[in-house]
Protein backbone atom coordinates (compact mmCIF):
# COMPACT_ATOMS: atom_id res chain seq x y z
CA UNK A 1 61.55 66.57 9.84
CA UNK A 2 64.11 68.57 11.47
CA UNK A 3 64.66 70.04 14.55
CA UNK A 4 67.08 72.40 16.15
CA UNK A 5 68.42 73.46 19.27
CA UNK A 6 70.57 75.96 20.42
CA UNK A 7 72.34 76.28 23.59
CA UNK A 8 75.28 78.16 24.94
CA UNK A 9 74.53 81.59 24.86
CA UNK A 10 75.19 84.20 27.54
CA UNK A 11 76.81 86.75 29.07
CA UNK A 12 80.34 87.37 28.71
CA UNK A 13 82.96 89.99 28.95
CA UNK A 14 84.77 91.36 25.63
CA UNK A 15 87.97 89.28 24.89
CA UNK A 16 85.98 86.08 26.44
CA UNK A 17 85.15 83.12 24.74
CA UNK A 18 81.63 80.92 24.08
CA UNK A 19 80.84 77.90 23.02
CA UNK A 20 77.90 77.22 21.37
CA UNK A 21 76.15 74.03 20.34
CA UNK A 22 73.35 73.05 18.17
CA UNK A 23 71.55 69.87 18.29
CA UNK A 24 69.49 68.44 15.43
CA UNK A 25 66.12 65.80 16.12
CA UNK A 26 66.38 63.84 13.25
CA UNK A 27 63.33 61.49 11.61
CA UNK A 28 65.09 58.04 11.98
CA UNK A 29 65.66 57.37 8.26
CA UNK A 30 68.27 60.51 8.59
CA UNK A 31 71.62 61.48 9.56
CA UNK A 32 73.13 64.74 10.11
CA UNK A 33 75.44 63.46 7.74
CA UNK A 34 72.94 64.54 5.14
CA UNK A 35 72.79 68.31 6.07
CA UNK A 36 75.19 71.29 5.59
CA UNK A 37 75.46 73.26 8.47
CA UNK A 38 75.77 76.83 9.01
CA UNK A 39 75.16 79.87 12.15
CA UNK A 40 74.22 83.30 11.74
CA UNK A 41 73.20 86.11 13.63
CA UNK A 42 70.80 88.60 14.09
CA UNK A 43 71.61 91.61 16.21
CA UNK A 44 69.09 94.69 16.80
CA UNK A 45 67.76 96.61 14.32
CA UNK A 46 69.84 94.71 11.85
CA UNK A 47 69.67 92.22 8.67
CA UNK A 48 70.04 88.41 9.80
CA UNK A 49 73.62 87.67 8.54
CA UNK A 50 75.59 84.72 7.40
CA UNK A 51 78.68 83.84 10.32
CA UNK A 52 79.99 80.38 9.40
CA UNK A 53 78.93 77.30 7.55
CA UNK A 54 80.46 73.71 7.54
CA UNK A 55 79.63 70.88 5.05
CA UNK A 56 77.97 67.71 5.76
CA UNK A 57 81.32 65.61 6.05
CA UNK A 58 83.59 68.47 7.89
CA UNK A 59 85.93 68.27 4.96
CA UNK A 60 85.20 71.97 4.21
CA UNK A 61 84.37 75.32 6.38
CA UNK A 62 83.98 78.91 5.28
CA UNK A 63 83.48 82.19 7.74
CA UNK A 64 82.54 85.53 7.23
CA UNK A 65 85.36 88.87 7.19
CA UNK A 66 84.18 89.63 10.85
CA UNK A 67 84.41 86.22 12.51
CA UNK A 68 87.41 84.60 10.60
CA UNK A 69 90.17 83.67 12.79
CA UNK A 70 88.32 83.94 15.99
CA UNK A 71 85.33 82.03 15.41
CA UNK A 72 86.02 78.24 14.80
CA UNK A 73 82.96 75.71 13.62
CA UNK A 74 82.78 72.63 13.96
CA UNK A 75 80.34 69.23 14.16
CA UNK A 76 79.64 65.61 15.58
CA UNK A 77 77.63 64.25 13.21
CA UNK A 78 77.32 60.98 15.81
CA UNK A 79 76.09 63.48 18.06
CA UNK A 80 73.83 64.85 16.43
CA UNK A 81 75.76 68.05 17.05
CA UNK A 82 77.24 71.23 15.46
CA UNK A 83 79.56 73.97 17.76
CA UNK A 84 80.77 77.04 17.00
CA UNK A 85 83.33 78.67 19.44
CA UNK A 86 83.85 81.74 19.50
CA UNK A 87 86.94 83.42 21.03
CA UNK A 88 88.25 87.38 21.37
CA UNK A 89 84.60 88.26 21.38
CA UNK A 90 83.47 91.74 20.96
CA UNK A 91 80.44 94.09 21.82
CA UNK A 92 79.96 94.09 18.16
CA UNK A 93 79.46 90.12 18.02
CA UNK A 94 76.04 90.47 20.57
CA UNK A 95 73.56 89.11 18.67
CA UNK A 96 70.89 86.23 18.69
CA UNK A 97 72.74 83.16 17.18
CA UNK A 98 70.69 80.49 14.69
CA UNK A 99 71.46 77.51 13.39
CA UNK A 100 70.64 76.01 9.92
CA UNK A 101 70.39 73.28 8.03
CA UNK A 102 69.42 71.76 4.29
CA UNK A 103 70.23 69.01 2.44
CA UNK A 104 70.32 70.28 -1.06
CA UNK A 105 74.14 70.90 -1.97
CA UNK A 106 74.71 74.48 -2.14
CA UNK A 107 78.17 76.56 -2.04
CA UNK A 108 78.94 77.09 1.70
CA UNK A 109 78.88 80.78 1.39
CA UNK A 110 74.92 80.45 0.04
CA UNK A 111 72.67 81.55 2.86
CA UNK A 112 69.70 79.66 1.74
CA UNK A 113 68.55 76.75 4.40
CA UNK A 114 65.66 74.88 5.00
CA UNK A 115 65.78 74.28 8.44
CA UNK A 116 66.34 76.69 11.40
CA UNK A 117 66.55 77.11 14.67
CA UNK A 118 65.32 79.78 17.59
CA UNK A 119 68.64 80.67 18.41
CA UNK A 120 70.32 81.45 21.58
CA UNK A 121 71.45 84.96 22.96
CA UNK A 122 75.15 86.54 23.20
CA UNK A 123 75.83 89.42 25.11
CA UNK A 124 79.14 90.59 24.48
CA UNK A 125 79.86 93.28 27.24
CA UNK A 126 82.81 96.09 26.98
């Protein structure tokens, strides 16, 4: 029903920025107007954990402590597209990155989604 792609990831020195993006297949009777959005992360030897989520009209966004005023997300829902950039990045931020999405209405900070993606690497070098 839904598919998702990351892309983006890499390789980059602390203080640097990224951009990722993640790109939703959609069955034709859907827009991505119909999903909240979120990322998270999963570093090694860690929990998965919750790093941004924006609802299905932008009109609200809401970050975790660790990310908030460096990590900015965003979406082009006639894209097909959500971003997240990420700026002033640090070793601590190297993690594999997912995307979700769901289309049942949830507070932003729940991390309960029904669609995921593989996610894409960040390597966050000091």
């Amino acid at each position: 029903q839904v598919q998702l792609v990351e892309s983006g990831g890499g390789l980059v020195q602390a203080g640097g920025s990224l951009r990722l993006s993640c790109v939703a297949s959609l069955a034709s009777d859907r827009t991505l107007s119909m999903y909240d959005m979120g990322w998270f992360r999963k570093a090694p030897g860690k929990e998965r954990e919750f790093v941004a989520a924006i609802n299905r009209l932008s009109r609200a966004t809401y970050y975790s402590d660790d990310v908030h005023m460096r990590f900015t997300i965003s979406r082009d829902n006639d894209k097909n597209t959500m971003y997240l950039e990420m700026n002033s990045l640090k070793p601590e931020d190297t993690a594999v990155y997912s995307c979700a999405a769901r289309t049942i209405i949830r507070p932003l900070a729940s991390v309960n989604y029904e669609h995921w993606g593989q996610g894409t690497q960040v390597t966050v070098s000091s």
